[in-house]
N, C-alpha and C. Protein backbone atom coordinates (compact mmCIF):
# COMPACT_ATOMS: atom_id res chain seq x y z
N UNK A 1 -42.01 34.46 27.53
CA UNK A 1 -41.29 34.15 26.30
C UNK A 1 -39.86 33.77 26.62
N UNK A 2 -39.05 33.14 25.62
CA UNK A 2 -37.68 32.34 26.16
C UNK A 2 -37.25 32.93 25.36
N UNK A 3 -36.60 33.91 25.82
CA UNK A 3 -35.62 34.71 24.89
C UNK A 3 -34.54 34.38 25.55
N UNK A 4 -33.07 35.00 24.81
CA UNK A 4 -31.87 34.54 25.15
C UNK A 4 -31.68 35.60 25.76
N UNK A 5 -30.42 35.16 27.04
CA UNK A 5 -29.84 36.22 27.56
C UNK A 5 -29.36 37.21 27.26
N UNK A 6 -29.67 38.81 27.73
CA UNK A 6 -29.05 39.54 26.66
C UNK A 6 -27.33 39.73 27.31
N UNK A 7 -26.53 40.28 26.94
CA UNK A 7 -24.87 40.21 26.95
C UNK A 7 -25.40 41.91 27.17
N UNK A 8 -24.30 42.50 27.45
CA UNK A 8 -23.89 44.07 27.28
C UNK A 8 -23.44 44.31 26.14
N UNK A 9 -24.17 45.49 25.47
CA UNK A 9 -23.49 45.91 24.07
C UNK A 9 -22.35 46.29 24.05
N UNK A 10 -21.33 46.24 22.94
CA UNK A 10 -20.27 47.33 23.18
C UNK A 10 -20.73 48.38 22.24
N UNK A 11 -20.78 49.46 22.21
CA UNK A 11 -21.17 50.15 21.71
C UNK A 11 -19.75 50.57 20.67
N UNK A 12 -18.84 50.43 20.90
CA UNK A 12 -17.39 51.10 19.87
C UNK A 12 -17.58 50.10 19.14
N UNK A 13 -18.08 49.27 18.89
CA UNK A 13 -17.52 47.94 17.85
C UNK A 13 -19.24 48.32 17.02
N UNK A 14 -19.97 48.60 17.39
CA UNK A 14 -21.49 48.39 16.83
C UNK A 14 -21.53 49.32 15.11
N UNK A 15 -22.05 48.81 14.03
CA UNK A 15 -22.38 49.16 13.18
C UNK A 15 -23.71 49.98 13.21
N UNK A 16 -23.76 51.06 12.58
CA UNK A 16 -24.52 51.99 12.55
C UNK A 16 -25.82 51.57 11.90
N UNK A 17 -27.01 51.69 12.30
CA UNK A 17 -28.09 51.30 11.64
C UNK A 17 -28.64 52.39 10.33
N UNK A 18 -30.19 53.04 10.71
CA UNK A 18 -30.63 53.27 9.59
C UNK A 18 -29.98 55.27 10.12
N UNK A 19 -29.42 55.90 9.17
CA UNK A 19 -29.00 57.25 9.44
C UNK A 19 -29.98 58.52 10.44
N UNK A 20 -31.13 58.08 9.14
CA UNK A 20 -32.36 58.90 9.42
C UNK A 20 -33.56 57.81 9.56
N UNK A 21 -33.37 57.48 10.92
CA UNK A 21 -34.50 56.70 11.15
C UNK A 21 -36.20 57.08 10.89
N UNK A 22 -36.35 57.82 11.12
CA UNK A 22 -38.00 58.06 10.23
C UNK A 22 -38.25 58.14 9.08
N UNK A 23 -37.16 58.52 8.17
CA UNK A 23 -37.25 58.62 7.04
C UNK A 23 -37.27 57.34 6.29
N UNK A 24 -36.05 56.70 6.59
CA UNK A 24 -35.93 55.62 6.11
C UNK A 24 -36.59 54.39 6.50
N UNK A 25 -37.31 54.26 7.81
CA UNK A 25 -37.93 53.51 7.83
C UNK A 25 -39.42 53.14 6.95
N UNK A 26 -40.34 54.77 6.92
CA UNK A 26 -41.15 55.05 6.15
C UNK A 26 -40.37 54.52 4.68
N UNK A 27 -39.69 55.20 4.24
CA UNK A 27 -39.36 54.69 3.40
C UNK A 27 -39.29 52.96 2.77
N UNK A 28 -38.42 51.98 3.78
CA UNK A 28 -38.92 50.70 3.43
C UNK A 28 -39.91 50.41 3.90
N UNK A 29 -40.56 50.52 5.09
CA UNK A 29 -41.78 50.53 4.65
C UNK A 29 -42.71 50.39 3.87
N UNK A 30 -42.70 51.16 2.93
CA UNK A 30 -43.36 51.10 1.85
C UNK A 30 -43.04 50.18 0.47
N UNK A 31 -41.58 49.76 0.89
CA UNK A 31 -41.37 48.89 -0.39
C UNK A 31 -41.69 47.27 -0.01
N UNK A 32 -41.94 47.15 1.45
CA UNK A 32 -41.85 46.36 2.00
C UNK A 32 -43.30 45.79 1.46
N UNK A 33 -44.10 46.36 1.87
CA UNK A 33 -45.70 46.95 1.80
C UNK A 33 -46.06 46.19 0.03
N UNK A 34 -45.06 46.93 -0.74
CA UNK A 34 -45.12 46.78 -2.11
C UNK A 34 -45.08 45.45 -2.66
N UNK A 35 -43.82 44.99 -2.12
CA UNK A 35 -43.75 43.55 -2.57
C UNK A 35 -44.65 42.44 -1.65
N UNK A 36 -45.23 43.33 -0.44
CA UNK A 36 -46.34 41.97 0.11
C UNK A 36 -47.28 42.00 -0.65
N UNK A 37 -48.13 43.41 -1.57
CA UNK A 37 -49.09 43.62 -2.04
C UNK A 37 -49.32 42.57 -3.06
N UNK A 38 -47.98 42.66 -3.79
CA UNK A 38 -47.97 42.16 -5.19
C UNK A 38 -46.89 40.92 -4.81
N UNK A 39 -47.20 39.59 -4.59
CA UNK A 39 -46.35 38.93 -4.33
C UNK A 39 -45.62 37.81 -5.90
N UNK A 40 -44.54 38.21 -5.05
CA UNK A 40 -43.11 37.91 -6.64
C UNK A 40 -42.42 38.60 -7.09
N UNK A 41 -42.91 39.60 -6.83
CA UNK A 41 -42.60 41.16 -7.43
C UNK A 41 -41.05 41.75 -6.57
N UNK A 42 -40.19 42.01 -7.15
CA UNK A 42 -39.12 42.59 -6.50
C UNK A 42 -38.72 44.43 -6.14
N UNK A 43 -38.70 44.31 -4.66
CA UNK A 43 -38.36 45.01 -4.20
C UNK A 43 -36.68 45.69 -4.04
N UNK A 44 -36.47 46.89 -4.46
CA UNK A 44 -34.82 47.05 -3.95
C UNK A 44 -34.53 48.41 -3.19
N UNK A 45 -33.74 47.69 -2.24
CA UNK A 45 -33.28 49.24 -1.19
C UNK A 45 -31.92 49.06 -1.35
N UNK A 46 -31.61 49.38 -3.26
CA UNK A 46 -30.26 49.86 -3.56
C UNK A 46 -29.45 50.72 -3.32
N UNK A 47 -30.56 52.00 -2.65
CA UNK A 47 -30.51 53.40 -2.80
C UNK A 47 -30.28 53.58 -1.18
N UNK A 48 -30.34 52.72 -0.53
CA UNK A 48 -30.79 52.73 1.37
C UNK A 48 -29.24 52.55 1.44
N UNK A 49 -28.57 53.95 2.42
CA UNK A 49 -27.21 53.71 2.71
C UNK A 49 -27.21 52.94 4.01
N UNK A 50 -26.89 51.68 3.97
CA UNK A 50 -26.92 50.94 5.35
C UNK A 50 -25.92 49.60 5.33
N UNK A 51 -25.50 49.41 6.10
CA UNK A 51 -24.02 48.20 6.16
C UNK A 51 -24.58 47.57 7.76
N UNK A 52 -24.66 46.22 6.94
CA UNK A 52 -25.19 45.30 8.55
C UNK A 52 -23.91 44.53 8.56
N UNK A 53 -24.36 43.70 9.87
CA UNK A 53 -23.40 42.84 10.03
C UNK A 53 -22.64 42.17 8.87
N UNK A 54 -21.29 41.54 8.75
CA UNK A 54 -21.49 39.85 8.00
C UNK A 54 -22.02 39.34 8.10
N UNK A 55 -22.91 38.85 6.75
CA UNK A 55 -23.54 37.69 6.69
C UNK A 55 -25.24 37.88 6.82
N UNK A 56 -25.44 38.91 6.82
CA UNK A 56 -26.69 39.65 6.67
C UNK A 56 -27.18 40.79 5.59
N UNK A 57 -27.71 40.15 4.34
CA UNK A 57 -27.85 40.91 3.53
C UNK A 57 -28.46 42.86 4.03
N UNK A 58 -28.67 43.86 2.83
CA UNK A 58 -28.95 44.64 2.95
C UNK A 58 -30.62 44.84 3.00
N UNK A 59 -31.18 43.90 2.35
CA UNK A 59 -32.37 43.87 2.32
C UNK A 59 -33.15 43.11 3.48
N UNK A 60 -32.76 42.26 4.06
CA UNK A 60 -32.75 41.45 5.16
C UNK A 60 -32.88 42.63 6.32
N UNK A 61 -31.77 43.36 6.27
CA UNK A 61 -31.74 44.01 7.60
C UNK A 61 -32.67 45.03 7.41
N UNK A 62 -32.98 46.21 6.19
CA UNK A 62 -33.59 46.55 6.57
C UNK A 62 -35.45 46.13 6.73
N UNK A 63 -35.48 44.68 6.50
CA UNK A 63 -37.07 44.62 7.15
C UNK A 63 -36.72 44.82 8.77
N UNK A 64 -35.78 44.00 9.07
CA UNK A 64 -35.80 43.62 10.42
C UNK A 64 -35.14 45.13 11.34
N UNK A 65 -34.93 46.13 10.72
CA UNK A 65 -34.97 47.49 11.11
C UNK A 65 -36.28 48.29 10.76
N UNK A 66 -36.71 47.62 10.14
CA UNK A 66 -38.21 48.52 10.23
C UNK A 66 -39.40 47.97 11.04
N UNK A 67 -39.40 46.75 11.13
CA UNK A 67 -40.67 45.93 11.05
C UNK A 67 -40.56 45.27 12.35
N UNK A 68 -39.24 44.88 13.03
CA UNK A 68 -38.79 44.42 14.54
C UNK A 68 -38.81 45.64 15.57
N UNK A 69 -39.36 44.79 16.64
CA UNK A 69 -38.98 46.44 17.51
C UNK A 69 -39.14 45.14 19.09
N UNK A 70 -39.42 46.09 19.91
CA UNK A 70 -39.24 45.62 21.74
C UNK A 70 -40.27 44.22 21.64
N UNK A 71 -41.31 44.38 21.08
CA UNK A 71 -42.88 43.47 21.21
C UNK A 71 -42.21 41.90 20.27
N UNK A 72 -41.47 42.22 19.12
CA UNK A 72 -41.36 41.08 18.43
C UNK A 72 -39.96 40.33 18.67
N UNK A 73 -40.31 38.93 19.16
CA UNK A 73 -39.07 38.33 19.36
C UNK A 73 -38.41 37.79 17.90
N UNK A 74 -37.43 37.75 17.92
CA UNK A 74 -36.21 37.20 16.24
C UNK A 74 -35.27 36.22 16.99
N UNK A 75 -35.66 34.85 15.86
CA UNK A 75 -34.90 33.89 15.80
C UNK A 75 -34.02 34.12 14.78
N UNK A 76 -32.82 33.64 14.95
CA UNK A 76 -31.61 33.83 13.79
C UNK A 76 -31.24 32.32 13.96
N UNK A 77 -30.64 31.95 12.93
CA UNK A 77 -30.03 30.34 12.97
C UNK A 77 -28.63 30.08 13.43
N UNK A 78 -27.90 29.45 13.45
CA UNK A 78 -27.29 29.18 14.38
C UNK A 78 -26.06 29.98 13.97
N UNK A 79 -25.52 30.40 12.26
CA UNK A 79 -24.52 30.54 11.33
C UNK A 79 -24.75 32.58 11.97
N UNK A 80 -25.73 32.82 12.21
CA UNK A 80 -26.08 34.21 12.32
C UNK A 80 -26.44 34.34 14.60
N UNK A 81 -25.72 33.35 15.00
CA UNK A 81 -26.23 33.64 16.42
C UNK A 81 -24.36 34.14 17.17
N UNK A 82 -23.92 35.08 17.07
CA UNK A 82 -22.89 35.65 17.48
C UNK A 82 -22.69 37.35 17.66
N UNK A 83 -21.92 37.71 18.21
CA UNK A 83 -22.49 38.85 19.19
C UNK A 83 -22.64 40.26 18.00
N UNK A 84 -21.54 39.78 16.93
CA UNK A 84 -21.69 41.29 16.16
C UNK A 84 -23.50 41.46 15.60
N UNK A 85 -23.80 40.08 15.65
CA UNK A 85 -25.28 40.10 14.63
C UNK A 85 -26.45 40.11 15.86
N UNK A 86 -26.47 39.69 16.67
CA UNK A 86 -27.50 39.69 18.06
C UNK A 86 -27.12 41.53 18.34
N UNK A 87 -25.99 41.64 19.25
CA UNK A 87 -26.03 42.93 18.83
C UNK A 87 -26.01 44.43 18.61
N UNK A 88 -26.53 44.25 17.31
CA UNK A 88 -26.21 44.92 16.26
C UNK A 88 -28.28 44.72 16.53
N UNK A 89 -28.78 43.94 16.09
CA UNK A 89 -29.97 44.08 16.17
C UNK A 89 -30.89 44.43 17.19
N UNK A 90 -30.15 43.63 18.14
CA UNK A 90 -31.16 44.32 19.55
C UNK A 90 -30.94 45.62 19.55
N UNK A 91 -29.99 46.27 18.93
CA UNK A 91 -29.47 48.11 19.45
C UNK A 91 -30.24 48.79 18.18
N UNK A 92 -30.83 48.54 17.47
CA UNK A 92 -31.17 49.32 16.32
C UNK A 92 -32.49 48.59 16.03
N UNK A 93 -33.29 48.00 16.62
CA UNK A 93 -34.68 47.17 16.72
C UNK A 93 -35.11 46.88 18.57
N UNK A 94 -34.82 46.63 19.47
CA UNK A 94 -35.38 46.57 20.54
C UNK A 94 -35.96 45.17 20.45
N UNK A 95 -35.42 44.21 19.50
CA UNK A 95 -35.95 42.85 19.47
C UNK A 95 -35.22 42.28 20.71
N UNK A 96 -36.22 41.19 21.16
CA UNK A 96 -35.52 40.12 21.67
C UNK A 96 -35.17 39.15 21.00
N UNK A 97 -33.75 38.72 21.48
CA UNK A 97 -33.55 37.26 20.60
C UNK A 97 -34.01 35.93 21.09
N UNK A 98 -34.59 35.42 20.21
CA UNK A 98 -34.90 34.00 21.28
C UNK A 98 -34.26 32.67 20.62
N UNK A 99 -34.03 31.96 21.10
CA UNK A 99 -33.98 30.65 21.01
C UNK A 99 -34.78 29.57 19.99
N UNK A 100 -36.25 30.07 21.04
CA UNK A 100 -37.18 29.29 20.83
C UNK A 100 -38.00 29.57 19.50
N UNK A 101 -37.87 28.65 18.26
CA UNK A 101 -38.44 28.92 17.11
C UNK A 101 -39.78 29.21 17.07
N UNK A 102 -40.77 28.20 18.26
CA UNK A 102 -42.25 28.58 18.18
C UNK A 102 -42.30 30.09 18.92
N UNK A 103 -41.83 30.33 19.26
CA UNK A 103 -41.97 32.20 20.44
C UNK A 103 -41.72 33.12 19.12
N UNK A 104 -41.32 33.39 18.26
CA UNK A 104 -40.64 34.14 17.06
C UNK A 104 -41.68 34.75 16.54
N UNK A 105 -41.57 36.10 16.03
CA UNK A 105 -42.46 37.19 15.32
C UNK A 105 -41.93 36.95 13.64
N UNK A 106 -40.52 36.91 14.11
CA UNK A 106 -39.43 37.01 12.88
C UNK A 106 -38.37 36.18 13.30
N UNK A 107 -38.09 35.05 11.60
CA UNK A 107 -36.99 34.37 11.65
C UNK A 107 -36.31 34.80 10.44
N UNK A 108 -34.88 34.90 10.94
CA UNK A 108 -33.99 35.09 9.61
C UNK A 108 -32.69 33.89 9.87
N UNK A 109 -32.31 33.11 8.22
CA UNK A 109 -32.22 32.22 7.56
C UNK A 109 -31.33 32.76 6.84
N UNK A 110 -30.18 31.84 7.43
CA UNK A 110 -28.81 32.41 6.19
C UNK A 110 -29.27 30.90 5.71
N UNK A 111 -29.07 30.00 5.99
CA UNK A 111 -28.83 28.81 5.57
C UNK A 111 -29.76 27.79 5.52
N UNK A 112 -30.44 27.16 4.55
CA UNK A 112 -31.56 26.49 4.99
C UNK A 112 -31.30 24.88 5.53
N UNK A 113 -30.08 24.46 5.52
CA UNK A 113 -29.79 23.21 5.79
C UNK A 113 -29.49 23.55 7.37
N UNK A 114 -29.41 24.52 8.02
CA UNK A 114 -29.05 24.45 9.24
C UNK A 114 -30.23 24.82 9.98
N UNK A 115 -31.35 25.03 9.58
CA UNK A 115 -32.84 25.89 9.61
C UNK A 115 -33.78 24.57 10.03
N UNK A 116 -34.66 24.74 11.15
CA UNK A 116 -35.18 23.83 11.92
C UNK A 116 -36.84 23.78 10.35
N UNK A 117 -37.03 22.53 10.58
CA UNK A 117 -38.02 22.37 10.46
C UNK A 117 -39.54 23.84 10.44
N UNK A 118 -40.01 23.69 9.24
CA UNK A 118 -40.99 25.10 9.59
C UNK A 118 -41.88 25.14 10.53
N UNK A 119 -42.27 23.66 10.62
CA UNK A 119 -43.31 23.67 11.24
C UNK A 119 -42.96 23.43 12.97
N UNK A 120 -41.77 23.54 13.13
CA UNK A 120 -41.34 24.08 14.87
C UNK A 120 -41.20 25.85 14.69
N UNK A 121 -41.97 26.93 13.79
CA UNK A 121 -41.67 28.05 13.93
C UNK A 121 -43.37 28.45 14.44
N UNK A 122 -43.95 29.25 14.63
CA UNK A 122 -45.18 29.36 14.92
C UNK A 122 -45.82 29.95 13.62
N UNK A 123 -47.73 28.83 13.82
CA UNK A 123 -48.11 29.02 12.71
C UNK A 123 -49.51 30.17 12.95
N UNK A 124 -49.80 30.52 14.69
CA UNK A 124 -50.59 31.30 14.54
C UNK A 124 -51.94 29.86 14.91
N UNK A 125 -52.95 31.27 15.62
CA UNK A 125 -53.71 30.38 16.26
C UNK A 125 -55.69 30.76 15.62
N UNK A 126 -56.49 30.18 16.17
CA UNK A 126 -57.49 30.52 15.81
C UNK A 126 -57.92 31.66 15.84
N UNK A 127 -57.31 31.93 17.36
CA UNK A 127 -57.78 33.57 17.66
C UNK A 127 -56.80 34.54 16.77
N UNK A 128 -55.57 34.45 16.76
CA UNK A 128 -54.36 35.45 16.27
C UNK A 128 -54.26 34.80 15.07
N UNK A 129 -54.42 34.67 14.19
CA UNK A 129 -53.49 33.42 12.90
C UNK A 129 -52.89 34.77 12.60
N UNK A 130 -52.59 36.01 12.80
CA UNK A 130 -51.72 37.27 12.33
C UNK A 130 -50.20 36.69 13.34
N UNK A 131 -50.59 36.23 14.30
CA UNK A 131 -49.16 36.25 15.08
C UNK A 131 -48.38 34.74 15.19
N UNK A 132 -48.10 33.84 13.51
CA UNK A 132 -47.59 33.56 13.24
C UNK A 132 -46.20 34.19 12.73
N UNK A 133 -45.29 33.43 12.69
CA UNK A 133 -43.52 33.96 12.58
C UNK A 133 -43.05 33.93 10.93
N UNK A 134 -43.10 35.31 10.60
CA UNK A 134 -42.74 36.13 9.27
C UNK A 134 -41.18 35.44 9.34
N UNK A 135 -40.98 34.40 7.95
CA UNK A 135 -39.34 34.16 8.02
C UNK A 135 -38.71 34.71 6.61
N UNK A 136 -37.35 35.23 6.93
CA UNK A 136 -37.01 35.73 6.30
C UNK A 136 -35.66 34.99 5.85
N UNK A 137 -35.74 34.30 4.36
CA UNK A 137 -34.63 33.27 4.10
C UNK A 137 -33.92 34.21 3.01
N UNK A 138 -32.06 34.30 3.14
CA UNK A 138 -31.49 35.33 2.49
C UNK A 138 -31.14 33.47 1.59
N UNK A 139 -31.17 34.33 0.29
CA UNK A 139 -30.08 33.48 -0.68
C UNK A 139 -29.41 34.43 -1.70
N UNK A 140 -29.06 33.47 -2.48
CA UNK A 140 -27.62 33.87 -3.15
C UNK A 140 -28.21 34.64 -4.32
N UNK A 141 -29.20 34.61 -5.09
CA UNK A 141 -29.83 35.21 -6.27
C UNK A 141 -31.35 34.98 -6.34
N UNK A 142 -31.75 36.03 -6.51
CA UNK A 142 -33.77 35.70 -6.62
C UNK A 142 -33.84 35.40 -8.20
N UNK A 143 -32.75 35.46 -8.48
CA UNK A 143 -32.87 35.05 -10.31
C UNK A 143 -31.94 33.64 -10.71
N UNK A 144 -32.30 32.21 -11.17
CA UNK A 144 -31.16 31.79 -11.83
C UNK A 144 -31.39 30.19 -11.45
N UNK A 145 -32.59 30.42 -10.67
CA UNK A 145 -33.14 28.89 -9.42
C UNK A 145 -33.83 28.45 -10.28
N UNK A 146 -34.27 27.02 -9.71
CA UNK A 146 -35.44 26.54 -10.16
C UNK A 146 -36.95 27.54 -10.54
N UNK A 147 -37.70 27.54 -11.66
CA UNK A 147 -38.49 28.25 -12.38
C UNK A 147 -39.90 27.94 -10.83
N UNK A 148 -40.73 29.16 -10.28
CA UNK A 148 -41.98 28.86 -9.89
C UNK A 148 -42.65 29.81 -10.17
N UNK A 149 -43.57 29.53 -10.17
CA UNK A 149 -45.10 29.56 -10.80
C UNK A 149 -46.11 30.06 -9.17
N UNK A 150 -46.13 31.49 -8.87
CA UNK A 150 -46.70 32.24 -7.98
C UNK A 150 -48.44 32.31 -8.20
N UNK A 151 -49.35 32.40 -7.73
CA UNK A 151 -50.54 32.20 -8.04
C UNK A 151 -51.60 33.14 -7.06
N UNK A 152 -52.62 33.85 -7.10
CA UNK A 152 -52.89 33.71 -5.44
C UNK A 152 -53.57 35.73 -5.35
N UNK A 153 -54.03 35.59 -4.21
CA UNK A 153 -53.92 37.56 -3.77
C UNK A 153 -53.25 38.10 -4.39
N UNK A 154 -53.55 39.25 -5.02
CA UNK A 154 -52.44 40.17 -5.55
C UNK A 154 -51.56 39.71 -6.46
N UNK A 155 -51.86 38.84 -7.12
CA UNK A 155 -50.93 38.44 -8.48
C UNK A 155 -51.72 38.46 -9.43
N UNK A 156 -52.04 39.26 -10.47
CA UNK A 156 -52.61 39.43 -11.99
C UNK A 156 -52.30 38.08 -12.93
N UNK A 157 -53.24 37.09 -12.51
CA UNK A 157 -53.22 35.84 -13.08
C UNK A 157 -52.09 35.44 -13.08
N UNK A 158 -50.69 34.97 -12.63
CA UNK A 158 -49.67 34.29 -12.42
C UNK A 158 -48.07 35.29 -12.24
N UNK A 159 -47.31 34.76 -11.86
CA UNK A 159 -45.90 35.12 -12.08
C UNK A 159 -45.05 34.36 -11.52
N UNK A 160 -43.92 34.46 -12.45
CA UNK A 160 -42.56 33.73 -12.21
C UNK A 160 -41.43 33.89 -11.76
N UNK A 161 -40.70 33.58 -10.71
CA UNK A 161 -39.75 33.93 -9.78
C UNK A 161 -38.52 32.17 -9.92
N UNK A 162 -37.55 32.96 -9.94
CA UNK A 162 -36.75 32.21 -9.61
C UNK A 162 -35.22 31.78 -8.48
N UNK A 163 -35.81 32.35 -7.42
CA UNK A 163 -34.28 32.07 -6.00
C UNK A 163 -33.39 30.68 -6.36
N UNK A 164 -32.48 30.95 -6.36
CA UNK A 164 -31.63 30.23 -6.08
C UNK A 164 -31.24 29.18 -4.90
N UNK A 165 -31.00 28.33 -5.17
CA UNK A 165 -30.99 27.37 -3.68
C UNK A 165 -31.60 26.75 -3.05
N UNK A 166 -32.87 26.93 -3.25
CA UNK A 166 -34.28 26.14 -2.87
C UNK A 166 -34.56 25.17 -3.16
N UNK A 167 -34.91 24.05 -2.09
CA UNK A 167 -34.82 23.13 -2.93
C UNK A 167 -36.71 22.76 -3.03
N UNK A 168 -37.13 21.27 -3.86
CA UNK A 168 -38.55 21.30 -3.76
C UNK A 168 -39.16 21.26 -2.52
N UNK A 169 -37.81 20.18 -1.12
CA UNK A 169 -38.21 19.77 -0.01
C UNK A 169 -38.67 21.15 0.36
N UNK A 170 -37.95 22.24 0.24
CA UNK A 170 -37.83 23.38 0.89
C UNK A 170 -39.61 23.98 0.66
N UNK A 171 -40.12 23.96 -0.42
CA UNK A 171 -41.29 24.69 -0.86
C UNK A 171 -41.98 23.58 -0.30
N UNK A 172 -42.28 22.12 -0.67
CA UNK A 172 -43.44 21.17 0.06
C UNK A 172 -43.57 21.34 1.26
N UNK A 173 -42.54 21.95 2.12
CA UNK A 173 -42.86 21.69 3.96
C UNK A 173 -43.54 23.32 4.04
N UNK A 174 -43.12 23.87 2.99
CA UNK A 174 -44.05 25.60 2.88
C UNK A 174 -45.44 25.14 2.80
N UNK A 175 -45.49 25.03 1.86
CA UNK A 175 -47.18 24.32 1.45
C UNK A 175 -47.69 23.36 2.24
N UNK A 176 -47.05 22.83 3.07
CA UNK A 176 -47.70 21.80 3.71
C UNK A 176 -48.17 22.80 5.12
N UNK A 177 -47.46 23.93 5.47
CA UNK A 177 -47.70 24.64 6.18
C UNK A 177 -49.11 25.82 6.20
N UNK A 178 -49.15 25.87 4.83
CA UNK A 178 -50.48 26.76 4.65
C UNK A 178 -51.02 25.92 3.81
N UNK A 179 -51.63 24.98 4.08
CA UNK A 179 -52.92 24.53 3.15
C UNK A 179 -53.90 24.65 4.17
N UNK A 180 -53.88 24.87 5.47
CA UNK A 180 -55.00 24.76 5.94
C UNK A 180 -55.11 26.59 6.80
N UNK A 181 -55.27 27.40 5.26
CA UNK A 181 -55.60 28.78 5.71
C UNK A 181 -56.85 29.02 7.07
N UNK A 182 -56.14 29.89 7.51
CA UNK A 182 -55.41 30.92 7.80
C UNK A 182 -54.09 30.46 8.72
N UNK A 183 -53.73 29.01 9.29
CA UNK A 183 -52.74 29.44 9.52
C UNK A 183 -51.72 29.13 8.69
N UNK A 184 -50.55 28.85 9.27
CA UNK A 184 -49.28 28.77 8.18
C UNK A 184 -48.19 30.39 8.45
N UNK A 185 -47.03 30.34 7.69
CA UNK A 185 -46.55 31.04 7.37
C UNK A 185 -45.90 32.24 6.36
N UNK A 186 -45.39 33.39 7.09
CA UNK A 186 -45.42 34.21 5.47
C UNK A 186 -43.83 34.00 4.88
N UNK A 187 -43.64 34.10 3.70
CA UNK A 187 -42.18 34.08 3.15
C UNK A 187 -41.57 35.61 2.96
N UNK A 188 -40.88 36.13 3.11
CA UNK A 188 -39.52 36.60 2.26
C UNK A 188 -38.16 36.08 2.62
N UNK A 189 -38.19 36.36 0.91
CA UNK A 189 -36.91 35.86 0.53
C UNK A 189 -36.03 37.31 -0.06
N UNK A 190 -34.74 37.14 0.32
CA UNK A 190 -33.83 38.43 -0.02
C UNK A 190 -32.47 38.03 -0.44
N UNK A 191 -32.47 39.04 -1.34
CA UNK A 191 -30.57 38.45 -1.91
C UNK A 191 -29.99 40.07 -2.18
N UNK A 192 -28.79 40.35 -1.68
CA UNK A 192 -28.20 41.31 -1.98
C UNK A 192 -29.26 42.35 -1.10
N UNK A 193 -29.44 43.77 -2.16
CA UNK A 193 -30.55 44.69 -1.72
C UNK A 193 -32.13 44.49 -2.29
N UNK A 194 -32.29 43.19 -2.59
CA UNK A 194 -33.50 43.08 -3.01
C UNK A 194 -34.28 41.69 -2.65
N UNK A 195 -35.35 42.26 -2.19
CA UNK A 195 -36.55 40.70 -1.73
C UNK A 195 -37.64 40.72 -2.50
N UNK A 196 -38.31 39.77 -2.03
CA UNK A 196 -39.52 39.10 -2.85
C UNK A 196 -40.55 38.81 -1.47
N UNK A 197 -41.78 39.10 -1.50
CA UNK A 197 -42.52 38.43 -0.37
C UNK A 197 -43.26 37.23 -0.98
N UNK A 198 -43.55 36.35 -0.51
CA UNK A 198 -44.60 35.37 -0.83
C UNK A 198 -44.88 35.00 0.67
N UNK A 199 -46.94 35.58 0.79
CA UNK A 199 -47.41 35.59 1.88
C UNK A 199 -48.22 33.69 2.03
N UNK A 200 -48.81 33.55 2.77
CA UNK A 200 -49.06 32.22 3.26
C UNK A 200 -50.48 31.97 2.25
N UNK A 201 -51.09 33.08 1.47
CA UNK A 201 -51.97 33.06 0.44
C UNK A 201 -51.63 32.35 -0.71
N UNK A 202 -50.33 32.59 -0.74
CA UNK A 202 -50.10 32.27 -2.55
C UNK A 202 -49.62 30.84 -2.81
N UNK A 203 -50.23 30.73 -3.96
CA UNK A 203 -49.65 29.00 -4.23
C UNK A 203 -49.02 28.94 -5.07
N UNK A 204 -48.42 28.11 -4.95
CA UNK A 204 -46.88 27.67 -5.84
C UNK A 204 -47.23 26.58 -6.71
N UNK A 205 -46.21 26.59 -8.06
CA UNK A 205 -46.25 25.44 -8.93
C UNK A 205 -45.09 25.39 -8.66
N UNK A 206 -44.55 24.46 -8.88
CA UNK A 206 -42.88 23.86 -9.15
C UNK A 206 -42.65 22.64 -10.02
C-alpha cells in the first residue's frame, strides 16, 4: 500500500482524542450503525466531548476515531493534508495516511472542488465489494441544499434530506458509481456534530 511517510508526532502540540475510549467509541458506534441502518436519518454526537483539528468537523472525527484503526488506510484532500490533521489522526486511530485515492478504506472531504474524481477512490472488487473506500464529505448544513429524494434499504418508502453544497455533478458521478451493485461507494455526509449515511444501496431523486 502507498501510504505517506509518516513524520514524528509531537506529542505537546497534539489534541486530545476520545476521553474514555471504550465508552465512547461503543457509544458512536452505535449512532453510526443508526444512521447506516436507516439511511437520511440524522445522527448527533452533540453530547461527545471531543475537539479535532481545524477544519474537521465533530462528527467527521468521531467516525474516523471509531471506525479507522492500523488495517484502514485514510485519504484526506489536499485543504486537510498538514501535520496538525495527519497527526492528530494517526495518534488516536493507527490509520495510515495515503496518498493514493484507490488504496483508501476511508476518505474525508472538506472540499468537493478540490476532491479527485470518485471513481479514482476504490470501488471494491468481485471478491471484496465490502473493501471499497467509505467517503466522508463534511459540509456546511445537512439542512437548507438542494431538496433529495432517498429511496432504497432501510428507508420506509422514501425520505428527504437536504446538504448544502452539493452540487447535481456531485450526486450523478455517485450514481454513476453504484449502478452496477455491489460495487460502488458508501456516503456520509457530516456538518457540525451531525451526519447522515447514504450507503451505495440507496437511490436518489434530484
Amino acid at each position: 500500500m502507498n501510504a505517506a511517510a509518516a513524520t514524528p508526532l509531537d506529542l505537546s502540540t497534539l489534541l486530545p482524542g476520545f476521553s474514555e475510549p471504550a465508552r465512547q467509541s461503543q457509544s458512536c458506534f452505535r449512532l453510526i450503525m443508526d444512521a447506516t441502518a436507516l439511511p437520511g436519518s440524522i445522527s448527533d454526537f452533540a453530547d461527545l466531548c471531543l475537539t479535532p483539528p481545524q477544519g474537521i468537523d465533530k462528527a467527521a472525527a468521531a467516525c474516523l476515531l471509531t471506525l479507522a484503526d492500523a488495517d484502514t488506510n485514510l485519504w484526506l484532500d489536499p485543504a486537510l493534508r498538514n501535520s496538525e490533521s495527519e497527526n492528530w489522526l494517526r495518534f488516536h486511530t493507527g490509520a495510515p495516511i495515503t496518498t493514493e485515492a484507490n488504496t483508501a478504506t476511508f476518505a474525508l472531504i472538506s472540499s468537493i472542488e478540490s476532491a479527485p474524481n470518485f471513481g479514482e477512490f476504490n470501488q471494491g472488487d468481485a471478491k471484496y465489494p465490502d473493501r471499497s473506500t467509505t467517503i466522508l464529505v463534511m459540509v456546511s448544513s445537512l439542512s437548507g441544499g438542494t431538496h433529495l429524494t432517498l429511496r432504497g434499504p432501510g428507508i420506509n418508502d422514501e425520505i428527504v434530506i437536504a446538504p448544502r453544497g452539493l452540487s447535481e455533478k456531485f450526486w450523478r458521478e455517485r450514481d454513476e458509481l453504484v449502478a452496477h451493485f455491489q460495487f460502488g461507494i458508501d456516503l456520509i455526509l457530516s456538518a457540525g456534530s451531525q451526519l447522515v449515511s447514504i450507503p451505495r444501496t440507496t437511490r436518489i431523486t434530484y
